[in-house]
C-alpha atoms as a PDB file:
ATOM      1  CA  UNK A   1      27.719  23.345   6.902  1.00  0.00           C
ATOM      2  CA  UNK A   2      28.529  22.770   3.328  1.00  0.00           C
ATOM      3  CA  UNK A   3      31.805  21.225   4.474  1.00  0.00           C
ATOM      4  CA  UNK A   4      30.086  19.222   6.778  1.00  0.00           C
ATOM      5  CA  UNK A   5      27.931  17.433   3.928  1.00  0.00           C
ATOM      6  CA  UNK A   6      30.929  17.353   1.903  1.00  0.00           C
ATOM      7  CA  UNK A   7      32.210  15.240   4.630  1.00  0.00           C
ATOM      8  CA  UNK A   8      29.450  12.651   5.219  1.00  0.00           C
ATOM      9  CA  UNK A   9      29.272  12.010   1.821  1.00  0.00           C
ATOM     10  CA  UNK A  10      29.312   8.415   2.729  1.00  0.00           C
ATOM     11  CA  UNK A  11      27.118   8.175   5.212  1.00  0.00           C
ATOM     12  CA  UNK A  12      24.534  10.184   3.338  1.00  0.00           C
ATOM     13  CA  UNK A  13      24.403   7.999   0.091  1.00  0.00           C
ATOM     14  CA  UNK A  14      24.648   4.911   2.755  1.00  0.00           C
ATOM     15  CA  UNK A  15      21.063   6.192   4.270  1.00  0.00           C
ATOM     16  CA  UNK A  16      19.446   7.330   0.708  1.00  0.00           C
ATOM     17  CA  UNK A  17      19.772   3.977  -0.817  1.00  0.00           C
ATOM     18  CA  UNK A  18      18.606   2.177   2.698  1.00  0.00           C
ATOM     19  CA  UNK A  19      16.120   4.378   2.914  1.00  0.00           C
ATOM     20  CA  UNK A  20      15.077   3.709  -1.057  1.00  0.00           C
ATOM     21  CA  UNK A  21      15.350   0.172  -0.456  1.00  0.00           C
ATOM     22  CA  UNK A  22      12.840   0.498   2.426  1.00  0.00           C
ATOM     23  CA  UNK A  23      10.861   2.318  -0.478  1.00  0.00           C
ATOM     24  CA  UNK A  24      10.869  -0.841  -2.617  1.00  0.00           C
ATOM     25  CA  UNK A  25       9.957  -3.215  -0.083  1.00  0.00           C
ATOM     26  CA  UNK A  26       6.845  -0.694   0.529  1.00  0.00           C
ATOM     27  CA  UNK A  27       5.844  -0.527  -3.257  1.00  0.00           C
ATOM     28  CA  UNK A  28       6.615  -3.594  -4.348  1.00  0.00           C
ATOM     29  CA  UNK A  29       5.435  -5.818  -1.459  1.00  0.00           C
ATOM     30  CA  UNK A  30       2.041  -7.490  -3.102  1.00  0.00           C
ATOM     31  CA  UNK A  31       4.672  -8.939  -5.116  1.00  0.00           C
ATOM     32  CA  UNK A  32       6.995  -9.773  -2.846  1.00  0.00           C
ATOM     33  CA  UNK A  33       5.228 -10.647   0.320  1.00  0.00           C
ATOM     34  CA  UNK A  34       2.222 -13.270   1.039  1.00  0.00           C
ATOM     35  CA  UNK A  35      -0.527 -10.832   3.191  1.00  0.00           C
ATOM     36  CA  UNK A  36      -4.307 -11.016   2.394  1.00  0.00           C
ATOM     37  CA  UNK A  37      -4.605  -8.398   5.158  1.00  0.00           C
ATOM     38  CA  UNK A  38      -3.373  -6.021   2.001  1.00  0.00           C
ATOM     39  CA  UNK A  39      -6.374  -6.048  -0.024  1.00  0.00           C
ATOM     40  CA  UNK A  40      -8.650  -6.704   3.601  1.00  0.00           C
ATOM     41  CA  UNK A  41      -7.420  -3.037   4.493  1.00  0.00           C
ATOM     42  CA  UNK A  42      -7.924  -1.249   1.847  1.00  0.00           C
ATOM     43  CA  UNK A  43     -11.815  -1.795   1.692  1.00  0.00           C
ATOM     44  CA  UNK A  44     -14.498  -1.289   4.670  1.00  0.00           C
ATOM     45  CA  UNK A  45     -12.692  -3.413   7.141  1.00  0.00           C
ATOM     46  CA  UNK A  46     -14.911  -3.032  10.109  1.00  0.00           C
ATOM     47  CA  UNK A  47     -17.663  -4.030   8.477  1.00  0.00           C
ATOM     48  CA  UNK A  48     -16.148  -7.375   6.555  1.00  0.00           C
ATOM     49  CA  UNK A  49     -15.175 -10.477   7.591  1.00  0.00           C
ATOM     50  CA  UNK A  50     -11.657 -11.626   7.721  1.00  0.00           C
ATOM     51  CA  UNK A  51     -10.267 -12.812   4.571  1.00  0.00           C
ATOM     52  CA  UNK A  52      -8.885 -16.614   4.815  1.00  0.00           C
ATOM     53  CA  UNK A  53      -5.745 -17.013   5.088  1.00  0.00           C
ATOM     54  CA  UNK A  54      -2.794 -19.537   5.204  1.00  0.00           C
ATOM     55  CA  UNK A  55      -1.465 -19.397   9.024  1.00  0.00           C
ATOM     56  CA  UNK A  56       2.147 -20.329   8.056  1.00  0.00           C
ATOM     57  CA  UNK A  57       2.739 -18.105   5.001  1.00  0.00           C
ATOM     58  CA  UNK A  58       1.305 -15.190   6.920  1.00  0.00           C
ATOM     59  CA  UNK A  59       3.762 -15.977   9.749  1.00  0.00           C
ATOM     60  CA  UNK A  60       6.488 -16.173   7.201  1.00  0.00           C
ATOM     61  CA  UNK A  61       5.942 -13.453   4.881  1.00  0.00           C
ATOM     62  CA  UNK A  62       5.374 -10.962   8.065  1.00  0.00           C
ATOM     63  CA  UNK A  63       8.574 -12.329   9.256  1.00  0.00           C
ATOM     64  CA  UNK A  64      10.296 -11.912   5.831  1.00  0.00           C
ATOM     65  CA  UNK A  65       8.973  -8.351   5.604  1.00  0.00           C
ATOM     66  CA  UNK A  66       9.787  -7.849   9.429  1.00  0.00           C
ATOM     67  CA  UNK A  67      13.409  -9.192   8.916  1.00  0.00           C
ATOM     68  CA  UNK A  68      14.164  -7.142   5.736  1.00  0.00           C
ATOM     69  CA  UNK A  69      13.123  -3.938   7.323  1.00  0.00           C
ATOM     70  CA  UNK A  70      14.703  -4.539  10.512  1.00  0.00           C
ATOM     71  CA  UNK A  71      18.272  -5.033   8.714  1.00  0.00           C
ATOM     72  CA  UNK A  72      17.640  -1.916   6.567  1.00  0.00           C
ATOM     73  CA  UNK A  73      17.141   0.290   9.316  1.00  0.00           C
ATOM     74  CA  UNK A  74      19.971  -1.499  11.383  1.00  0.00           C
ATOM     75  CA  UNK A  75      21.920  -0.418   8.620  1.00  0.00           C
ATOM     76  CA  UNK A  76      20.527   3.388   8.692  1.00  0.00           C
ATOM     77  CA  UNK A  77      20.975   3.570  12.307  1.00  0.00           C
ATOM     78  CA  UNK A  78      24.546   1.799  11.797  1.00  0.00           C
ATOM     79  CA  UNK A  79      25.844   4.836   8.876  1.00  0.00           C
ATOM     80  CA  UNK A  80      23.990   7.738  11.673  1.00  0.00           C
ATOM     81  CA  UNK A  81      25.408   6.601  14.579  1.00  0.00           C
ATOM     82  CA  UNK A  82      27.843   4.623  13.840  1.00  0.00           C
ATOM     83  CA  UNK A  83      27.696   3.039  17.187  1.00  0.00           C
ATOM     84  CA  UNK A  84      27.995  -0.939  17.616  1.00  0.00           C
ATOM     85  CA  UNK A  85      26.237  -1.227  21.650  1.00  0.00           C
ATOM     86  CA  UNK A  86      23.191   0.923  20.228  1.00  0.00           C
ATOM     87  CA  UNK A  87      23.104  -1.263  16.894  1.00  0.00           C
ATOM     88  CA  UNK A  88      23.120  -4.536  19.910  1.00  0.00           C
ATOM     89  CA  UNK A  89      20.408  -2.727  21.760  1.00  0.00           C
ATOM     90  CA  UNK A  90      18.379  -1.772  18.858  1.00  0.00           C
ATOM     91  CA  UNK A  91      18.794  -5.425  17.708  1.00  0.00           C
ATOM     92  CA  UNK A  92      17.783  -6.933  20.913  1.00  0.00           C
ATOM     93  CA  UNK A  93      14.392  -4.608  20.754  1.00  0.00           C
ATOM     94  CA  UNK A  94      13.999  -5.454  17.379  1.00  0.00           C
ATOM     95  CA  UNK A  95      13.605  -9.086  18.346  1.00  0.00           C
ATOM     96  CA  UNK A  96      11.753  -8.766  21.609  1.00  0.00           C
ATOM     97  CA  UNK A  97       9.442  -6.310  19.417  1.00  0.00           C
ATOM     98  CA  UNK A  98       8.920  -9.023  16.426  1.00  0.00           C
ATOM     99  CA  UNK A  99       8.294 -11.867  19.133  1.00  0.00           C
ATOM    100  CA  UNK A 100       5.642  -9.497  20.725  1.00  0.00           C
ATOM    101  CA  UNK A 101       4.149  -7.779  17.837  1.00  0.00           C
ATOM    102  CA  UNK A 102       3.727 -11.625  16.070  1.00  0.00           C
ATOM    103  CA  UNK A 103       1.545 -13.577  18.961  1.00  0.00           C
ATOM    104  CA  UNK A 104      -0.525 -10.380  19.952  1.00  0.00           C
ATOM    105  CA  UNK A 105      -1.404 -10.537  15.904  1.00  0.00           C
ATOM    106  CA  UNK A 106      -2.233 -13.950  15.606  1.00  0.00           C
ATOM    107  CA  UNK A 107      -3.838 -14.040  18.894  1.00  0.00           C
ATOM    108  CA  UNK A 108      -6.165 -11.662  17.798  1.00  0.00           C
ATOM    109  CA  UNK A 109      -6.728 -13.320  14.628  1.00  0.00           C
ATOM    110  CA  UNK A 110      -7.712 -16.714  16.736  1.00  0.00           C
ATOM    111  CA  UNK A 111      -9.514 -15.110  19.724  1.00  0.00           C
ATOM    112  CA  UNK A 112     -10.990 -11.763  18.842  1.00  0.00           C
ATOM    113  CA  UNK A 113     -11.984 -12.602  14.922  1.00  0.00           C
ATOM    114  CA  UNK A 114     -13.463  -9.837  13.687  1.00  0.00           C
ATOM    115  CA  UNK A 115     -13.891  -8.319  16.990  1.00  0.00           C
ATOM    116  CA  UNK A 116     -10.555  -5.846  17.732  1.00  0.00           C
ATOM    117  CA  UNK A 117     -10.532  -4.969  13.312  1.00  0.00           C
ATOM    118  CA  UNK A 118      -8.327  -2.010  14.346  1.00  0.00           C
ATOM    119  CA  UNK A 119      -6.090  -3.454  16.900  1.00  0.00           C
ATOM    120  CA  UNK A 120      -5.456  -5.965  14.468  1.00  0.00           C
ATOM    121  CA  UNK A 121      -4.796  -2.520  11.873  1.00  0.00           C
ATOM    122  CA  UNK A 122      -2.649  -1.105  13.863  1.00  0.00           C
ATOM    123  CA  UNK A 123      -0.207  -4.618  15.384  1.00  0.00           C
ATOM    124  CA  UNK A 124      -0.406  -5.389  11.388  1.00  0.00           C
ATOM    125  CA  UNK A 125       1.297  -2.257  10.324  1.00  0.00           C
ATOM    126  CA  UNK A 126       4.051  -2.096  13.715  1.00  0.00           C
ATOM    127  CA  UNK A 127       5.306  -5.867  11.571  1.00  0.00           C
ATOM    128  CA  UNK A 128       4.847  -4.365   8.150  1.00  0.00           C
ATOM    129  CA  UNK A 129       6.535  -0.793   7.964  1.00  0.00           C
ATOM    130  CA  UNK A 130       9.589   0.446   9.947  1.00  0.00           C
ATOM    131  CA  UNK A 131       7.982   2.313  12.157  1.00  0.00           C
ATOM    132  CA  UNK A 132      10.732   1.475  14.880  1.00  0.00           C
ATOM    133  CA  UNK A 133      13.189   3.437  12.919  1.00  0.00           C
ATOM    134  CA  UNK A 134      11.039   6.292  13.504  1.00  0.00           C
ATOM    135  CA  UNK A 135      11.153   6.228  16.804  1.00  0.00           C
ATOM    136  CA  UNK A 136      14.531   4.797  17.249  1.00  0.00           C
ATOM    137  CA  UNK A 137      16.233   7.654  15.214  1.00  0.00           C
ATOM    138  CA  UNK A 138      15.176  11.093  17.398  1.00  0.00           C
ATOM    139  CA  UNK A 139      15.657   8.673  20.492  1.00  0.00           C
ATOM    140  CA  UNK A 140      19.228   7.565  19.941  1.00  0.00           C
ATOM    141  CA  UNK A 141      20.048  11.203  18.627  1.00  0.00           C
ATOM    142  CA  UNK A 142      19.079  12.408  22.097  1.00  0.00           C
ATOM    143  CA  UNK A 143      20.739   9.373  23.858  1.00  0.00           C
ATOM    144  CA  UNK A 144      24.332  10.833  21.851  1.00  0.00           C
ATOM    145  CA  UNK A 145      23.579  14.469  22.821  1.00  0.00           C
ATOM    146  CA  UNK A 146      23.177  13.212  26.329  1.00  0.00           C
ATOM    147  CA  UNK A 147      26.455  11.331  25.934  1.00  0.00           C
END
């Protein structure tokens, strides 16, 4: 086992600092990122109104945010796998994902108001954290064991 790590020594200093970088984008991102939905969440959401907002610097600083932590777990996916076809795949989902996750939000926003406050929670935090990786990681594993 111990010769095994000693091994990977690459691979597993590749995914820490990824995996810290995913860390800064999470505790840094009031800075970094336009999203009034921050503060909005924190509070007694279902019971207050939506906070205004700018449409197009919410649609770019989700995208920003989406974009970052789609390459950063590309890249941790990339040093576990080291597979190009399941970093295209995962890519290709990625987009289909953003495209998805992006109109059911701002549909939401323009049809439901402050109707679906949890749907909106939940579509929110799908663009905001890398939740995919999550997913993607014990799925892919499996996909190589059944390979």
């Amino acid at each position: 086992m111990l010769n095994k790590l000693l091994q990977n020594k690459t691979t597993i200093f590749a995914v820490t600092v990824l995996v810290m970088l995913l860390a800064f984008i999470r505790g840094f991102e009031r800075q970094l990122f336009y999203d009034p939905f921050l503060f909005y969440f924190e509070g007694d959401y279902m019971e207050l109104p939506l906070p205004e907002f700018d449409n197009l610097k919410l649609f770019f600083g989700l995208s920003l945010r989406f974009f970052l932590n789609t390459i950063l777990s590309l890249g941790i996916l990339y040093f576990l796998f080291k597979d190009k076809g399941m970093i295209l795949f995962a890519s290709i989902l990625y987009f289909f994902l953003f495209v998805i996750l992006i109109v059911t939000l701002f549909c939401i926003l323009y049809f439901f108001k402050n109707q679906e406050n949890l749907l909106l929670f939940y579509v929110r935090r799908f663009l905001i954290q890398p939740l995919f990786l999550i997913l993607f990681v014990p799925a892919f594993y499996y996909q190589n064991l059944k390979n």
